[in-house]
Protein backbone atom coordinates (compact mmCIF):
# COMPACT_ATOMS: atom_id res chain seq x y z
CA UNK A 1 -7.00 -8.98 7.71
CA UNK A 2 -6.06 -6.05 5.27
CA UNK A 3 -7.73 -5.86 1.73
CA UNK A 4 -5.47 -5.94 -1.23
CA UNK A 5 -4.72 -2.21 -2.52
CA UNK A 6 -5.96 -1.52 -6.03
CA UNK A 7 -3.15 -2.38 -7.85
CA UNK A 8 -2.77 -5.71 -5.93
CA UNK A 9 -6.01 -6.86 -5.80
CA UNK A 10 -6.26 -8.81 -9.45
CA UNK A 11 -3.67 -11.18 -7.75
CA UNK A 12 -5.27 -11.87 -4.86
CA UNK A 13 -8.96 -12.29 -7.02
CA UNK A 14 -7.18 -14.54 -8.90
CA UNK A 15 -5.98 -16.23 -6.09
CA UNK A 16 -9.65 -17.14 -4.79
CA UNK A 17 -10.55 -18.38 -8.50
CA UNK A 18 -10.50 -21.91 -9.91
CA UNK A 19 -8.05 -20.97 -12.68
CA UNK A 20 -4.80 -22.30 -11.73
CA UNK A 21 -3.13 -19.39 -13.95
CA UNK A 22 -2.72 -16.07 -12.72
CA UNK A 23 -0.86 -13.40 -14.72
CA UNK A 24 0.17 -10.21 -13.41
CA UNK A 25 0.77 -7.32 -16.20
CA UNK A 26 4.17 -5.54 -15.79
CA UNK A 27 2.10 -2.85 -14.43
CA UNK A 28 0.69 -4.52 -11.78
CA UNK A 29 3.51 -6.07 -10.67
CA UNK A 30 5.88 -2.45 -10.51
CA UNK A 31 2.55 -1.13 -8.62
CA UNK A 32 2.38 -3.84 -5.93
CA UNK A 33 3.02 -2.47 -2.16
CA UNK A 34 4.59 -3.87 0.29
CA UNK A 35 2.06 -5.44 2.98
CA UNK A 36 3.82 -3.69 5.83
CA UNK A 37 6.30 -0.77 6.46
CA UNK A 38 9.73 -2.57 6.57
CA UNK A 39 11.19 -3.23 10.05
CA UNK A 40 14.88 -3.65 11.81
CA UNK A 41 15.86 -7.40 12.26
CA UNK A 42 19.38 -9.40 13.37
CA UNK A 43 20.93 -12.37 11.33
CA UNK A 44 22.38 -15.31 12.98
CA UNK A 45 24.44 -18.09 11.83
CA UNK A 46 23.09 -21.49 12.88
CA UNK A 47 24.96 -24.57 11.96
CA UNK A 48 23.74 -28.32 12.93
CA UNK A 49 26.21 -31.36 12.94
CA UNK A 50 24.90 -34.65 12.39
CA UNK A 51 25.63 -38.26 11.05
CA UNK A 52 23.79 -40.52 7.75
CA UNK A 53 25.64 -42.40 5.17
CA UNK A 54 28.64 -43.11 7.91
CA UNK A 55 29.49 -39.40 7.80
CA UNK A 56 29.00 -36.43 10.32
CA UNK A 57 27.79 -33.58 7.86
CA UNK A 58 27.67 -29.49 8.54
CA UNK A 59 24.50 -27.65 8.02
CA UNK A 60 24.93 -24.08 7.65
CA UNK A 61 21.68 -21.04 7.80
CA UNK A 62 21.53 -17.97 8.34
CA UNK A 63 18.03 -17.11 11.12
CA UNK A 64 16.54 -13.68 10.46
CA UNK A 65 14.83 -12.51 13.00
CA UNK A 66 12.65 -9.98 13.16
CA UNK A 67 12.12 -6.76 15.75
CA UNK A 68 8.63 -6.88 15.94
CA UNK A 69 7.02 -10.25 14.29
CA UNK A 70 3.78 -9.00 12.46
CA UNK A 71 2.66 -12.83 13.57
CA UNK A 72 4.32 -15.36 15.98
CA UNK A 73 3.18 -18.58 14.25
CA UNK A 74 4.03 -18.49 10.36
CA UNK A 75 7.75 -18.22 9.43
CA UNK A 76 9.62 -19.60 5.90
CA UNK A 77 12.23 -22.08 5.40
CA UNK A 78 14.43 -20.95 2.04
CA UNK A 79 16.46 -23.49 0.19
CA UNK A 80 18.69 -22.19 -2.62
CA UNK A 81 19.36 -23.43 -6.28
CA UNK A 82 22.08 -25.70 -7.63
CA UNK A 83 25.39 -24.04 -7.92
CA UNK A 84 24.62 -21.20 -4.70
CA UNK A 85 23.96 -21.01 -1.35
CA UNK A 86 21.90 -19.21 1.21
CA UNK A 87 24.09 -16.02 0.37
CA UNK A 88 21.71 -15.77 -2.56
CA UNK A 89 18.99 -15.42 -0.47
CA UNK A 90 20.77 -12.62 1.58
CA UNK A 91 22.01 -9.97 -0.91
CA UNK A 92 21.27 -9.81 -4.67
CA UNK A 93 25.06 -9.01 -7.41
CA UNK A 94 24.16 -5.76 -6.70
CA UNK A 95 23.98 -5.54 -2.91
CA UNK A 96 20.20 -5.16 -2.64
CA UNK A 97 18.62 -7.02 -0.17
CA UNK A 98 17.51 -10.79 -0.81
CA UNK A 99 14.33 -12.84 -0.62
CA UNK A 100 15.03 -13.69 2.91
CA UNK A 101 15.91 -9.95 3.90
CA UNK A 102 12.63 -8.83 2.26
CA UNK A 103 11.09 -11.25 4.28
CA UNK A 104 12.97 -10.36 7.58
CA UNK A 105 11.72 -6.88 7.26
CA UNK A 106 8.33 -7.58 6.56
CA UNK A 107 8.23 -8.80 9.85
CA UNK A 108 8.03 -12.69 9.73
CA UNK A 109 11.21 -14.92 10.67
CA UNK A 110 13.18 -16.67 8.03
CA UNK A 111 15.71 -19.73 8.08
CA UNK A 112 17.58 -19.99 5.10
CA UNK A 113 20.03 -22.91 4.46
CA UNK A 114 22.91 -24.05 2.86
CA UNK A 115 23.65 -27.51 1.53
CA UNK A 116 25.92 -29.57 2.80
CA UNK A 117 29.49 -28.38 1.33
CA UNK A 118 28.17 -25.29 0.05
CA UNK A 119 29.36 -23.20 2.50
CA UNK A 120 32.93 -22.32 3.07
CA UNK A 121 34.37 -21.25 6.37
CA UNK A 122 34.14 -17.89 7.18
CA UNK A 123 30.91 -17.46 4.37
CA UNK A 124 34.04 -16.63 1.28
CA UNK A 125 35.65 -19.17 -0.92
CA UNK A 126 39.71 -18.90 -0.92
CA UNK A 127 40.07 -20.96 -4.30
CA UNK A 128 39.17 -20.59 -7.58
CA UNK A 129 35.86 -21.68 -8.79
CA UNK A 130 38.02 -24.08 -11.24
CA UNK A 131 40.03 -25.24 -8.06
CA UNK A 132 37.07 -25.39 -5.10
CA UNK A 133 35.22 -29.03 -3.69
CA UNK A 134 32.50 -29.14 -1.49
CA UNK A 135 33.29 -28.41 2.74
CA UNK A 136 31.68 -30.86 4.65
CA UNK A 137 33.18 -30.32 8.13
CA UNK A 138 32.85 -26.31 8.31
CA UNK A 139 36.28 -27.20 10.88
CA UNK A 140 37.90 -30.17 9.52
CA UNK A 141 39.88 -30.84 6.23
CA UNK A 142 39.09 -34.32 4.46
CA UNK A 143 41.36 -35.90 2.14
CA UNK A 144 40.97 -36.88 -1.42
CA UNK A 145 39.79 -40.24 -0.35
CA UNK A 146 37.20 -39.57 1.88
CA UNK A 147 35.70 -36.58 0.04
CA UNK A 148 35.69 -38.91 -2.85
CA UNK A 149 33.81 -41.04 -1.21
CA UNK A 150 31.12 -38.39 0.48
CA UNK A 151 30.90 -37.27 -3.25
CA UNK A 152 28.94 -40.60 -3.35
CA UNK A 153 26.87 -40.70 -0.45
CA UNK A 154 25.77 -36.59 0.19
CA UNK A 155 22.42 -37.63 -0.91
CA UNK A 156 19.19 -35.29 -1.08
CA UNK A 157 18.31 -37.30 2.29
CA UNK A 158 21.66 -35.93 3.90
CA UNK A 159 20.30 -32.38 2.63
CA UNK A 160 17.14 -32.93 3.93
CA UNK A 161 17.88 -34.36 6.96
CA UNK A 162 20.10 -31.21 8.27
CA UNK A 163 17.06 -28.73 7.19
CA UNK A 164 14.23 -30.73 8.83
CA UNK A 165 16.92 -30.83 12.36
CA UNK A 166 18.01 -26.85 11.78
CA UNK A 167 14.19 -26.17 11.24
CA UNK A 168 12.73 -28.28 14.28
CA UNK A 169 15.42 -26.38 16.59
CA UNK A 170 15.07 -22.91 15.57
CA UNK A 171 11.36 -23.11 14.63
CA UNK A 172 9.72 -25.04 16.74
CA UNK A 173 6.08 -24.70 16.65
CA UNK A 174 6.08 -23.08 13.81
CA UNK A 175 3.46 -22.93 10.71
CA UNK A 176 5.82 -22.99 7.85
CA UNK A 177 6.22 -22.14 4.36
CA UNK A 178 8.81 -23.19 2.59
CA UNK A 179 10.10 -22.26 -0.88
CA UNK A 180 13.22 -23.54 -3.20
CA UNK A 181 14.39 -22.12 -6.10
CA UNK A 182 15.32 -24.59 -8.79
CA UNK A 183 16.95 -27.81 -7.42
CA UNK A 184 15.49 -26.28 -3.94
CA UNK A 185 12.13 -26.76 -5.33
CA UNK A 186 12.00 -30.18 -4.60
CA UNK A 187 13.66 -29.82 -1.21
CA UNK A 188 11.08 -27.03 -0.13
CA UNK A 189 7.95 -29.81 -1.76
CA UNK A 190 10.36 -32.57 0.82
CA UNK A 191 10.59 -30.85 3.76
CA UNK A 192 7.44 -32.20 5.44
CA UNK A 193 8.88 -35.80 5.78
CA UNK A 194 12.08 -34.66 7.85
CA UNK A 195 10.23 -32.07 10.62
CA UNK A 196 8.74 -33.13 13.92
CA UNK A 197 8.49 -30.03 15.74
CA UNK A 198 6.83 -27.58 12.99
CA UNK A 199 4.15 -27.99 10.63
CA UNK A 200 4.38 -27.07 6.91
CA UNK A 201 1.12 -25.41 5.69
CA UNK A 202 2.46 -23.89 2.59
CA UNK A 203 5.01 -24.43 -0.23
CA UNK A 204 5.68 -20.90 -2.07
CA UNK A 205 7.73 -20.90 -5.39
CA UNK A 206 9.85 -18.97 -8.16
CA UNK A 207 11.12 -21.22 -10.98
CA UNK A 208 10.63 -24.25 -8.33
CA UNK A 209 8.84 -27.05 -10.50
CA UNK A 210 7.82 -29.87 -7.71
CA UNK A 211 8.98 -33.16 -6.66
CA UNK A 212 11.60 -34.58 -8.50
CA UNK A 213 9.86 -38.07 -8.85
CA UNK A 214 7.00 -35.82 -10.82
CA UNK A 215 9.75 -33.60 -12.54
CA UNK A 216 10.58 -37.80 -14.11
CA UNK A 217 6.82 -37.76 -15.11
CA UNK A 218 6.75 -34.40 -16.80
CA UNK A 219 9.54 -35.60 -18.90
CA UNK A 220 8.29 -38.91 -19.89
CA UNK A 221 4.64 -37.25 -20.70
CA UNK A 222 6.19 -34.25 -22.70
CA UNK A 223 9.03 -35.00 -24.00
CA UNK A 224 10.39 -31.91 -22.67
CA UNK A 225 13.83 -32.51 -21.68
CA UNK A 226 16.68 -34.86 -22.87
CA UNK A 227 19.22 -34.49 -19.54
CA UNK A 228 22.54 -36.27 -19.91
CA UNK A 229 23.91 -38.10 -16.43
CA UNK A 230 26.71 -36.68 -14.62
CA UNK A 231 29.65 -38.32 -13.48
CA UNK A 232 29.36 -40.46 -9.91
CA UNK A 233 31.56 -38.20 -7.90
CA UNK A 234 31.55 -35.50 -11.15
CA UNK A 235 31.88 -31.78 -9.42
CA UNK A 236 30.62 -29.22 -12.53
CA UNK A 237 31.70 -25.71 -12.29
CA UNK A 238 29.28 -23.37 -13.52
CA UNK A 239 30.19 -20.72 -16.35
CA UNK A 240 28.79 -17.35 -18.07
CA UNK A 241 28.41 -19.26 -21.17
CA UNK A 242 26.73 -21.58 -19.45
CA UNK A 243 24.44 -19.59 -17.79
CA UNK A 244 24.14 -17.82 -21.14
CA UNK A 245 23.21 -21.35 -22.89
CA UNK A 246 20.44 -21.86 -20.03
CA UNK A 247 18.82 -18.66 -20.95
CA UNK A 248 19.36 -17.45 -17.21
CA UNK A 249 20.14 -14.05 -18.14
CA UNK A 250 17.76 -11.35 -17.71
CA UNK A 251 17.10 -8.11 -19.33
CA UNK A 252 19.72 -5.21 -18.70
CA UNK A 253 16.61 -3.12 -17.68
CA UNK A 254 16.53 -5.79 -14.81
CA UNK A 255 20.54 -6.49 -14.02
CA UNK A 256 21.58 -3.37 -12.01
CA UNK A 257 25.16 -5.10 -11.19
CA UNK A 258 25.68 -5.18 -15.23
CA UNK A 259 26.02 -8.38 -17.48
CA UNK A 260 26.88 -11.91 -17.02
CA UNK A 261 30.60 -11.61 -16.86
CA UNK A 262 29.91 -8.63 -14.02
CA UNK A 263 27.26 -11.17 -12.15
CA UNK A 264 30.10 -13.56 -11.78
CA UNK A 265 32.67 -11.14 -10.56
CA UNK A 266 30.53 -9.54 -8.26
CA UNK A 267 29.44 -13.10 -6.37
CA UNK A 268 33.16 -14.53 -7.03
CA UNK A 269 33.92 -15.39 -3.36
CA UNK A 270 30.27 -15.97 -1.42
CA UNK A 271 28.31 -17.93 -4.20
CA UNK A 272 30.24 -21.46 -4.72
CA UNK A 273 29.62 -22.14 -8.64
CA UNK A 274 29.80 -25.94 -8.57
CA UNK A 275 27.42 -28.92 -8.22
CA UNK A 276 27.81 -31.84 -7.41
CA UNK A 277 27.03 -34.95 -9.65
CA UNK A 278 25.23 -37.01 -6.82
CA UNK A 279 22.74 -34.03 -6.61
CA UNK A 280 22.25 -33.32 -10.47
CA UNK A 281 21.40 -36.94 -11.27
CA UNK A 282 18.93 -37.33 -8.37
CA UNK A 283 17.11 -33.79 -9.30
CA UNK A 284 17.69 -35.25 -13.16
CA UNK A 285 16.43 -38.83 -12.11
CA UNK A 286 18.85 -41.04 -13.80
CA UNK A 287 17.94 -44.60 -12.61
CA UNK A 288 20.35 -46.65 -13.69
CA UNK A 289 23.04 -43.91 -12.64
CA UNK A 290 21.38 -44.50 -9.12
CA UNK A 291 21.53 -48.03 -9.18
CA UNK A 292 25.42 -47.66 -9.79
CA UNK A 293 25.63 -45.36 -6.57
CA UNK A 294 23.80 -48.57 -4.30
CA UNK A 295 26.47 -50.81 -6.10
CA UNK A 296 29.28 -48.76 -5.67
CA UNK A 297 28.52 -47.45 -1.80
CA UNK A 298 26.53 -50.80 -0.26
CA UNK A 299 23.88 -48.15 0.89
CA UNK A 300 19.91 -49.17 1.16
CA UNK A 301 18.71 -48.42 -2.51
CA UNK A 302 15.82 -46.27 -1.28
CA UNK A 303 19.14 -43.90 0.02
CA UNK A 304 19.12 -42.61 -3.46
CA UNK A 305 15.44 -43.56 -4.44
CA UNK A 306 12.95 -42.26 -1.87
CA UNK A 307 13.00 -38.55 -2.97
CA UNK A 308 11.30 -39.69 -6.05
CA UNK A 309 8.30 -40.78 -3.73
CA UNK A 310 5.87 -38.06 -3.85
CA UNK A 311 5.14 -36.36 -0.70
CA UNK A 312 2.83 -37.60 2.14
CA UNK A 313 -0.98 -37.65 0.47
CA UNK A 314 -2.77 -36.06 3.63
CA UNK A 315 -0.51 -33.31 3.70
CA UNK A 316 -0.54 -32.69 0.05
CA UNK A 317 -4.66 -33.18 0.50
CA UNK A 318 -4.60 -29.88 2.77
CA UNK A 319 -1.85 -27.89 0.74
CA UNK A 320 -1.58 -24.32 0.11
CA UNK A 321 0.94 -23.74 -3.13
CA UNK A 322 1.62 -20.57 -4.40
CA UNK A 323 3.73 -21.31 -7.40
CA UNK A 324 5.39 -17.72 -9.10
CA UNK A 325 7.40 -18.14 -12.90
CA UNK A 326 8.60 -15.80 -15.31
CA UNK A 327 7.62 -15.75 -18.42
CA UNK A 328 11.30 -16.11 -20.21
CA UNK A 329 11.99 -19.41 -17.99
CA UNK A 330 12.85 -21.79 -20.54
CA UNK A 331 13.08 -24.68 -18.60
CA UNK A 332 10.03 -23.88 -16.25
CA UNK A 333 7.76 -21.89 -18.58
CA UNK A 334 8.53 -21.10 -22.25
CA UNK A 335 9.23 -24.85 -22.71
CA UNK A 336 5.90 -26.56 -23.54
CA UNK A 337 3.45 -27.52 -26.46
CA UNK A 338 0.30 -26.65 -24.53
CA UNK A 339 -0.52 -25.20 -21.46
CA UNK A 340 -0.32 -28.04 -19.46
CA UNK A 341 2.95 -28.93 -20.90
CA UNK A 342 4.83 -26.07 -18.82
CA UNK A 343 6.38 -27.19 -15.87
CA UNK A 344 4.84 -25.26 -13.76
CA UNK A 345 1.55 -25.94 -14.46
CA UNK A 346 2.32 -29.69 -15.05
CA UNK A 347 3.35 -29.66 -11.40
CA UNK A 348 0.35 -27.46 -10.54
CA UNK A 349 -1.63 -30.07 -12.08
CA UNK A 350 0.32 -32.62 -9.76
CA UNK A 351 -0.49 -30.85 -6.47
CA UNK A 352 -4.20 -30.09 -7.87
CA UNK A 353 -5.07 -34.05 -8.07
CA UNK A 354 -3.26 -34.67 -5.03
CA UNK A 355 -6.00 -32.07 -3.21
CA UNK A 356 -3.79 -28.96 -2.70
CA UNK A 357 -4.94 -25.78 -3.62
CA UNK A 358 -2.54 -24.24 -5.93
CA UNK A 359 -2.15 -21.06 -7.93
CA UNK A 360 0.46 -20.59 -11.11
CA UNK A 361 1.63 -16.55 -10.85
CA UNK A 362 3.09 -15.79 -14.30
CA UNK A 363 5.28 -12.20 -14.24
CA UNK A 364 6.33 -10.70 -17.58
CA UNK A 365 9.86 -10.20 -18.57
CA UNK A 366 11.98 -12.69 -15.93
CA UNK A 367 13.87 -15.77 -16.56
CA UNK A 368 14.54 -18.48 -13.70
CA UNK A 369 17.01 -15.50 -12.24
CA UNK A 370 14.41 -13.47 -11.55
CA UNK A 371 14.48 -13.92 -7.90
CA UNK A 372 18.02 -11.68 -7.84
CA UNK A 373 16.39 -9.26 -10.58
CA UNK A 374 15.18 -5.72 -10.04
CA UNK A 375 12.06 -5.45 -8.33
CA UNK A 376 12.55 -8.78 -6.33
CA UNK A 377 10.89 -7.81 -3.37
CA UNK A 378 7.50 -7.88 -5.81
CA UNK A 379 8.04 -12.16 -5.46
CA UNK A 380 8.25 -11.51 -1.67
CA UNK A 381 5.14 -9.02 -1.68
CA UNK A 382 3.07 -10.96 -3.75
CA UNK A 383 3.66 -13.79 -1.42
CA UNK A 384 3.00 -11.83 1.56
CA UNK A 385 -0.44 -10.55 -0.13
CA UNK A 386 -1.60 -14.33 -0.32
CA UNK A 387 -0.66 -14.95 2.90
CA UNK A 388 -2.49 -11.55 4.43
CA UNK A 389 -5.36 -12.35 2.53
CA UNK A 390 -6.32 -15.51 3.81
CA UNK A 391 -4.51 -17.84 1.15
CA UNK A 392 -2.73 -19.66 3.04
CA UNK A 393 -5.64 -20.21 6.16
């Protein structure tokens, strides 16, 4: 097992500390190596068909596979944010390599997935981004009706479902570690409950909050967020002024590609820019919007309830969490009267009682974006460190 390098080794201290906070200085963080030298790997498109909800449903991942596997057993499970797919994950605006490719060539294998309808045929989108709807048959062209009606019934189950069967397939007998940005954070905290083959040991994060049943708890103990419900089968189309209203734009020292307007041009055809209202107002947690959905659809209630359950207690009891934030997330850090007001420590917190062991890493300078920023391989590397160092044992 390899000791952290000098500039590295604050982290990992920190890491094997009771303090659940961790900051890295900018300087740090610029100085931290990579655990290994980077090695060749392929990519491989894996897709798994299935039924729920009275629907067959396409899963779509990309498996990166390493030459040489620094170690056979761990590998990472990626889920996306709302409004992408696992093209994010692949190649940043710019054409840098992604979280998952950083991971790839550090030698460990990778699955990273799409949700359902998120991924077009072919990997580009030939409409629009005011003219696209979700693809659930990767093969097959649904009419209005019927993709009305999956609008109502793609649930985070469906999602979850098609991970947990792409993950036992491809990495069977597996230790895994899973990580979701954003609306993925829940998904990655989820993905326990839908894997027979492969054990998650480890949940890693960047801007990934928890649970969305304790994402409801942080609102109603801080008061932090006032979310309005989105339409039943409501498809929202995401914008630079929107993104610029979220805060999600980071520095210019950090944007290589340019600006917002540039960030949309460059990722026009591979990242899909709309969500889906079904999805929003489960990661929300809308109640009585769910109850409409079990009226509307006849479906068991706990369809659209269950991901508010928090995750099995004995596997949460021998947790590793690894949580990483920037400091100019407003939703997941700046937001907050007190310490334990900040998302990511409130969910931190959550995992803590729950007997995980669980670290916050705060980096200077990055919003929620950071994970397609300059220097993004640092979120993979300090990841990597943990996991060298005995973190996640």
């Amino acid at each position: 097992m390899p000791e952290a390098p000098a500039g590295t080794r604050t982290f990992t201290q920190g890491l094997g500390r009771e303090e659940t906070l961790v900051p890295i200085t900018w300087e740090d963080w610029l100085a931290m190596p990579p655990p290994h030298d980077d090695g060749a790997y392929t990519v491989t498109e894996v897709v798994e068909r299935y039924e729920r909800n009275g629907y067959e449903w396409d899963m779509h991942g990309s498996l990166y596979v390493p030459a040489k596997e620094r170690n056979d057993r761990p590998a990472f499970v990626v889920f996306h944010g709302g409004g992408a797919n696992e093209k994010v994950m692949d190649v940043t605006p710019d054409g840098r390599p992604g979280l998952a490719r950083r991971l790839a060539a550090q030698g460990f294998t990778v699955l990273a997935l799409s949700y359902p309808g998120l991924w077009p045929p072919g990997g580009e989108w030939d409409k629009s981004i005011a003219e696209r709807v979700p693809v659930y048959l990767l093969d097959v062209e649904t009419d209005e009706d019927e993709l009305q009606d999956r609008l109502l019934k793609c649930t985070f189950n469906v999602i979850l479902q098609g991970a947990g069967q792409l993950t036992d397939r491809f990495l069977r007998g597996r230790r895994l570690i899973s990580f979701g940005h954003s609306t993925g954070g829940p998904m990655a905290a989820h993905l326990t409950r839908f894997t027979r083959e492969a054990e998650v040991i480890g949940v890693v994060g960047w801007g990934s909050g928890g649970p969305d049943g304790w994402r409801r708890e942080w609102r109603e103990a801080t008061g932090m967020e006032a979310p309005k419900p989105y339409g039943l089968t409501q498809i929202s189309r995401r914008t630079v002024e929107a993104y610029r209203r979220s805060h999600y734009e980071d520095l210019p020292e950090l944007t290589p590609w340019g600006r917002m307007e540039d960030f949309f041009r460059l990722t026009e055809k591979t990242r899909p820019q709309i969500k889906i209202g079904l999805r929003d107002n489960q990661h929300n947690v809308f109640p009585e919007r769910l109850e409409e959905y079990v009226r509307v659809t006849g479906l068991p209630r706990e369809e659209y309830f269950d991901h508010l359950q928090g995750p099995p207690a004995e596997w949460l009891a021998g947790l590793k969490v690894l949580l990483m934030v920037g400091e100019n997330d407003h939703g997941h850090w700046i937001g907050g009267k007190s310490l334990g007001d900040k998302r990511e420590m409130f969910m931190a917190g959550k995992y803590r009682d729950a007997g995980a062991d669980v670290h916050v890493g705060l980096v200077p300078k990055y919003t929620h974006m950071g994970h397609w920023a300059l220097y993004n391989e640092k979120i993979v590397y300090a990841w990597l460190w943990a996991l060298e160092t005995g973190y996640f044992d």
